[in-house]
Protein backbone atom coordinates (compact mmCIF):
# COMPACT_ATOMS: atom_id res chain seq x y z
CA UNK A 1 19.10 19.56 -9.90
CA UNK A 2 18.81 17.86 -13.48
CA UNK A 3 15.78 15.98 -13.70
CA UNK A 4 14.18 16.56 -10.52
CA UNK A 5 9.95 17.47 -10.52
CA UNK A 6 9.05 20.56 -8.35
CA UNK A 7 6.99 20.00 -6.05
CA UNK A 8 3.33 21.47 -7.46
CA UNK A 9 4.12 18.72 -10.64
CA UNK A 10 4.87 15.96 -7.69
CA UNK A 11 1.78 16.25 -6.47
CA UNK A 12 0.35 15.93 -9.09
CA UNK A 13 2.02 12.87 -10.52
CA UNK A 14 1.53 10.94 -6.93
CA UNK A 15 -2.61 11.62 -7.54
CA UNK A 16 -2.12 10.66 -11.26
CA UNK A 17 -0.45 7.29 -9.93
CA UNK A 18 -2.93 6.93 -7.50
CA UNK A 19 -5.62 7.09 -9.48
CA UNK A 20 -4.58 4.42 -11.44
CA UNK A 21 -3.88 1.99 -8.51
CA UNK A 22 -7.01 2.31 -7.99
CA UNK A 23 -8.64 1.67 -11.38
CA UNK A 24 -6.56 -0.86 -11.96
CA UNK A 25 -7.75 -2.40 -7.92
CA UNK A 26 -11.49 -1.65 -9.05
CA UNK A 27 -11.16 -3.34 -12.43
CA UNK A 28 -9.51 -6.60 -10.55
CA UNK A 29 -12.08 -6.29 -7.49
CA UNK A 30 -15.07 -5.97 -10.46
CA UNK A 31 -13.49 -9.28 -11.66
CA UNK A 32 -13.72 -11.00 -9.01
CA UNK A 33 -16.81 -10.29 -8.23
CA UNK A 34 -17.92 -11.49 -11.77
CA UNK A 35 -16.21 -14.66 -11.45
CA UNK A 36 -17.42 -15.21 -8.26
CA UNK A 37 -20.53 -14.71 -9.68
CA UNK A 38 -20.28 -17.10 -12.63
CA UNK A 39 -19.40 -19.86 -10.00
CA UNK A 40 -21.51 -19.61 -7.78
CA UNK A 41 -18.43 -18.87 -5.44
CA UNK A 42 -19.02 -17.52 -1.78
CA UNK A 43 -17.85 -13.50 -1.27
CA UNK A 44 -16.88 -13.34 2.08
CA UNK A 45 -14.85 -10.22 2.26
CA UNK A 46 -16.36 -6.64 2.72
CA UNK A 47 -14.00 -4.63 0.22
CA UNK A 48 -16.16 -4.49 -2.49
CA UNK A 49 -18.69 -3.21 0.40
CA UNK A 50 -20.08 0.74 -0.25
CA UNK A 51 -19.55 2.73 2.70
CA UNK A 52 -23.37 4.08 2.31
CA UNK A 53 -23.64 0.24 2.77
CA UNK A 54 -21.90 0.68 6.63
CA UNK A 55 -23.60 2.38 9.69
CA UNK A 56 -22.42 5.49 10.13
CA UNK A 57 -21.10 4.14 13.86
CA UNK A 58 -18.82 1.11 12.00
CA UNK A 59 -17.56 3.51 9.38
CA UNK A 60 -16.38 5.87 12.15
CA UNK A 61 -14.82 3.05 13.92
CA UNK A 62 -13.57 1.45 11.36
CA UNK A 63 -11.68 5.07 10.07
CA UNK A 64 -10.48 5.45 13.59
CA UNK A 65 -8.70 2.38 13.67
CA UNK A 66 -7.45 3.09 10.04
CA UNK A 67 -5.52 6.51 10.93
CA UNK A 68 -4.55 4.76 14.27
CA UNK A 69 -2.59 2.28 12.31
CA UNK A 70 -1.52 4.72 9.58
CA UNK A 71 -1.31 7.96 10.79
CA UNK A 72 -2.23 10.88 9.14
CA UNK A 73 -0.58 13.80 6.69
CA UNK A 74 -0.70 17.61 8.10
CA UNK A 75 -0.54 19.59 4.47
């Protein structure tokens, strides 16, 4: 198996990759926000919302419906 990637360095590459998704989602959210900022624009979506922002009551709800939709990963 020429060029394959065991499994302990896959791991580790799909964390590295994710990681960067989401610096590179946080640096376009952070723009956004700056923009919307600049102009006075109206934010009306919750993404750029904490989670110590949420009741703990919505958070749970809204985590339930996010593994109902996705699922979840036994490791």
């Amino acid at each position: 198996m020429a060029g394959s990637i065991p499994a302990s360095a896959l791991k580790y590459k799909i964390m590295y990759e994710t990681l960067e998704h989401w610096k590179q989602y946080k640096q376009e959210k952070d723009l956004q926000t700056k923009i919307a900022k600049e102009f006075s624009l109206p934010v009306s979506d919750n993404s750029s919302k904490l989670v110590t922002d949420y009741a703990k009551k919505e958070f749970d709800e809204w985590m339930k419906d996010l593994i109902a939709r996705n699922g979840t990963t036994e490791y």
